[in-house]
Protein backbone atom coordinates (compact mmCIF):
# COMPACT_ATOMS: atom_id res chain seq x y z
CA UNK A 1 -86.08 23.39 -19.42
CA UNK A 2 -89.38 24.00 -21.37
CA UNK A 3 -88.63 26.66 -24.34
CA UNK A 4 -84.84 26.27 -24.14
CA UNK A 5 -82.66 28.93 -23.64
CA UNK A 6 -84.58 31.88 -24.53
CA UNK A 7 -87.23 31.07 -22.64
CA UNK A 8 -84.99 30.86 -19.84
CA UNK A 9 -83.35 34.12 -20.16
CA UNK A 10 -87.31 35.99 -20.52
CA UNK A 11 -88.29 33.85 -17.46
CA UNK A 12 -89.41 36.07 -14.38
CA UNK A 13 -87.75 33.59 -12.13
CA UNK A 14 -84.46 34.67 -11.57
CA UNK A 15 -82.85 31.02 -10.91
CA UNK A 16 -83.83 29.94 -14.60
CA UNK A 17 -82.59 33.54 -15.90
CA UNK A 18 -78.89 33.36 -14.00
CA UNK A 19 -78.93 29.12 -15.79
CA UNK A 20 -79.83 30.19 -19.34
CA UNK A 21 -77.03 33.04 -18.98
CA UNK A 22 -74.45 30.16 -17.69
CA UNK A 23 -75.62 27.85 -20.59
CA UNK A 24 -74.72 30.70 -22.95
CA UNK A 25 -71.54 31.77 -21.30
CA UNK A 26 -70.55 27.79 -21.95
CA UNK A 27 -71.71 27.21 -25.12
CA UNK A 28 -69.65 30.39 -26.28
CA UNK A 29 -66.43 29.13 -24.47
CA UNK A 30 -66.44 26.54 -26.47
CA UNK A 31 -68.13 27.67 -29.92
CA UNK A 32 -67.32 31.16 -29.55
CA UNK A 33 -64.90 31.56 -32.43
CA UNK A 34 -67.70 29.80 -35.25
CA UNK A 35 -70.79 31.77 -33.73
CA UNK A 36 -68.67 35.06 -33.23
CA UNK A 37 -70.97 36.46 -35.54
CA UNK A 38 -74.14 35.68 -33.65
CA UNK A 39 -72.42 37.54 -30.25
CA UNK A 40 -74.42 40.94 -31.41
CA UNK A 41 -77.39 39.50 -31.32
CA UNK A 42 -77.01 37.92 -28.50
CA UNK A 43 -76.15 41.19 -26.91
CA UNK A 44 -79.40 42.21 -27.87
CA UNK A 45 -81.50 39.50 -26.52
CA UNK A 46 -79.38 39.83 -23.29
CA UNK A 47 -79.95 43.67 -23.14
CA UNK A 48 -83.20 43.16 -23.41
CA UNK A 49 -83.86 40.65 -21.20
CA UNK A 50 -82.41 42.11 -18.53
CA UNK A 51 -83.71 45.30 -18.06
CA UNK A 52 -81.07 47.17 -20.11
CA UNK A 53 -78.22 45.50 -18.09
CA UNK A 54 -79.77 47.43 -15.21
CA UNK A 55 -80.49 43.67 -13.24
CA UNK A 56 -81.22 44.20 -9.40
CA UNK A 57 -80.34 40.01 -8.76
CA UNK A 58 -76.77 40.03 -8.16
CA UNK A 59 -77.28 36.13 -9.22
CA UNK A 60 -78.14 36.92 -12.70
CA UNK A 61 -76.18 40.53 -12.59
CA UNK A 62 -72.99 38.08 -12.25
CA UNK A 63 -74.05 35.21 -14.72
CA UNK A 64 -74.59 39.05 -17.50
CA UNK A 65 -70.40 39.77 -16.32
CA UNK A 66 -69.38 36.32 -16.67
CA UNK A 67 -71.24 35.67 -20.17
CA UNK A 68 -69.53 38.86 -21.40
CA UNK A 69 -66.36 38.13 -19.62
CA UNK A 70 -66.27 35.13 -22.25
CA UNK A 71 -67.37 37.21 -24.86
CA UNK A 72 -64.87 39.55 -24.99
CA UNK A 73 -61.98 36.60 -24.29
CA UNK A 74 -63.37 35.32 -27.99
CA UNK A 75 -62.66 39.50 -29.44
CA UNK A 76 -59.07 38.83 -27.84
CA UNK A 77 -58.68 35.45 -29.25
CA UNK A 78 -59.97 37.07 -33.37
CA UNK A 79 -57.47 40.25 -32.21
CA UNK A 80 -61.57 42.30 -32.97
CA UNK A 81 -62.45 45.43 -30.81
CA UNK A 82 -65.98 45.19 -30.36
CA UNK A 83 -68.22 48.14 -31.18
CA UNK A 84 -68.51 51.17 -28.89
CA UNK A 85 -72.43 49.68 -28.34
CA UNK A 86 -71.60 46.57 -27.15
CA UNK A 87 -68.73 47.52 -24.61
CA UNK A 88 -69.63 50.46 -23.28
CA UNK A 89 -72.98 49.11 -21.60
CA UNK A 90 -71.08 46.26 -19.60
CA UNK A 91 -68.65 48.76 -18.52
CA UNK A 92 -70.96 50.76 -17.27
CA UNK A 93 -72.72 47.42 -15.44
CA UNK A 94 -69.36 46.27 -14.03
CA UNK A 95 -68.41 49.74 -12.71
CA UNK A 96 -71.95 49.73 -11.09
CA UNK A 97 -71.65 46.68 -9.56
CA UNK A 98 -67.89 46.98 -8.66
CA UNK A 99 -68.43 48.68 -5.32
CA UNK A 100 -70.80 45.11 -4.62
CA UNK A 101 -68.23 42.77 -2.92
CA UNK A 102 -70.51 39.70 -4.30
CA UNK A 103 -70.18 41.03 -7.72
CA UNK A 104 -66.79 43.03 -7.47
CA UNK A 105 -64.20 40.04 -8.63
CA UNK A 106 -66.58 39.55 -11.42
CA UNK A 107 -66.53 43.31 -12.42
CA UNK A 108 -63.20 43.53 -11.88
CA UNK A 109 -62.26 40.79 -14.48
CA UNK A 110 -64.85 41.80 -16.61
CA UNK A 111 -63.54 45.37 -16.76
CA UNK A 112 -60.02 44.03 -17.51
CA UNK A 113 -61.05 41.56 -20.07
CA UNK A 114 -62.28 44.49 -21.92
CA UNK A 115 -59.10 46.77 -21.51
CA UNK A 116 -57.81 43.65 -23.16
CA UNK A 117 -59.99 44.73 -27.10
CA UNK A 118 -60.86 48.31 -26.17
CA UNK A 119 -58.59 51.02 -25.46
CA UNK A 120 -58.27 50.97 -21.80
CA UNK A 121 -58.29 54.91 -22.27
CA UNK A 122 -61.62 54.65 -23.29
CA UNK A 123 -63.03 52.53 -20.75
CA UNK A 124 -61.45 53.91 -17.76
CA UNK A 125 -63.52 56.74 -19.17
CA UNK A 126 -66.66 55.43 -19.11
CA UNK A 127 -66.18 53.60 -15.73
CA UNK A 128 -65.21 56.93 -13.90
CA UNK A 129 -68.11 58.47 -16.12
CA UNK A 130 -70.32 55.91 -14.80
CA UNK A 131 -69.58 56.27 -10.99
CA UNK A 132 -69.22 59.71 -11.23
CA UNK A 133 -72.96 60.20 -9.94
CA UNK A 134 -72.69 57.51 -7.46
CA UNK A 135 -73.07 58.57 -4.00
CA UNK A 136 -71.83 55.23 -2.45
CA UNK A 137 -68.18 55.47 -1.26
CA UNK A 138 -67.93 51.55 -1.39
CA UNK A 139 -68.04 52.19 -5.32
CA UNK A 140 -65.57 54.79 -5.80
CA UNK A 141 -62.95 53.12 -3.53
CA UNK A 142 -63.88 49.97 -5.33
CA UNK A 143 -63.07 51.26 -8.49
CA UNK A 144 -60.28 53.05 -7.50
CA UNK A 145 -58.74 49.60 -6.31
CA UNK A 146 -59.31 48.13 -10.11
CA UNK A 147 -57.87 51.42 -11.67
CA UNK A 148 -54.63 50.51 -8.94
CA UNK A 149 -54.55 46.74 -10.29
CA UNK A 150 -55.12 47.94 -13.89
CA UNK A 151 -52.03 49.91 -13.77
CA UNK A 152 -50.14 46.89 -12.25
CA UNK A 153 -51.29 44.81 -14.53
CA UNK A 154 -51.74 46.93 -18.22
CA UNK A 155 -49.03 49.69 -17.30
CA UNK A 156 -50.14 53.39 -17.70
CA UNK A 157 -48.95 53.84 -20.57
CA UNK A 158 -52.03 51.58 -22.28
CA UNK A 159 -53.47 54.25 -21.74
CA UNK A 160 -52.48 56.74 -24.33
CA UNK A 161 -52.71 53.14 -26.65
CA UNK A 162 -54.66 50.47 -27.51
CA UNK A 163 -56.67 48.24 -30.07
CA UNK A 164 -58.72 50.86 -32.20
């Protein structure tokens, strides 16, 4: 497409936005580790691209999960907790979007890929922060679901511990 990836991720339609999100999600999969310096920035540009996170096409809503889903598989792989400003925004977006059953496996993984660099502690904080407000049932029983699975999956004890 004309203007390359940027360009698609500005565009106003939302089909060329959700393809320059995928293109970045698979270039990072498999460059992550050498441009793992560049992922701030591209948090940035994404940010601000999409509203601040706050993206009302589920289509592009779940390309912004999936590109960070990758993201924060690459701070696994380096054993690197990302900064409290780049995590705590996509929690807040996947605990939004969790109670959406289009967009709730994506959240769901999205919110444990980060309990896998952050202390889970801390964002089982700001998810139950986040819906806190929420009037929607569908949310809170949505997230309540993940918060069953996380303790499947992490144990409750990761919460009193994790990466710092």
């Amino acid at each position: 497409d004309n203007g390359g990836v940027l360009a698609g991720i500005k565009s106003s339609n939302w089909k060329q936005r959700m393809g320059a999100l995928n293109n970045l999600a698979t270039f990072y999969e498999s460059h992550g580790d050498r441009e793992f310096s560049s992922i701030t920035f591209l948090f940035v540009i994404v940010k601000a691209c999409t509203k601040s996170f706050q993206e009302s096409n589920f289509n592009v809503a779940k390309a912004v999960l999936e590109l960070f889903i990758v993201l924060f598989k690459i701070h696994a792989d380096r054993q690197t907790a990302p900064e409290t400003f780049l995590y705590a925004p996509i929690v807040k977006l996947a605990a939004e979007k969790i109670g959406d059953r289009k967009l709730s496996d994506s959240s769901s993984s999205c919110l444990n890929s980060i309990c896998v660099v952050k202390d889970p502690q801390r964002v089982l904080h700001v998810a139950t922060k986040t819906v806190d407000g929420v009037i929607s049932p569908l949310v809170h029983e949505a997230l309540l679901v993940w918060i069953k699975s996380f303790s499947a999956n992490f144990g409750l004890a990761t919460l009193s511990h994790g990466v710092k």
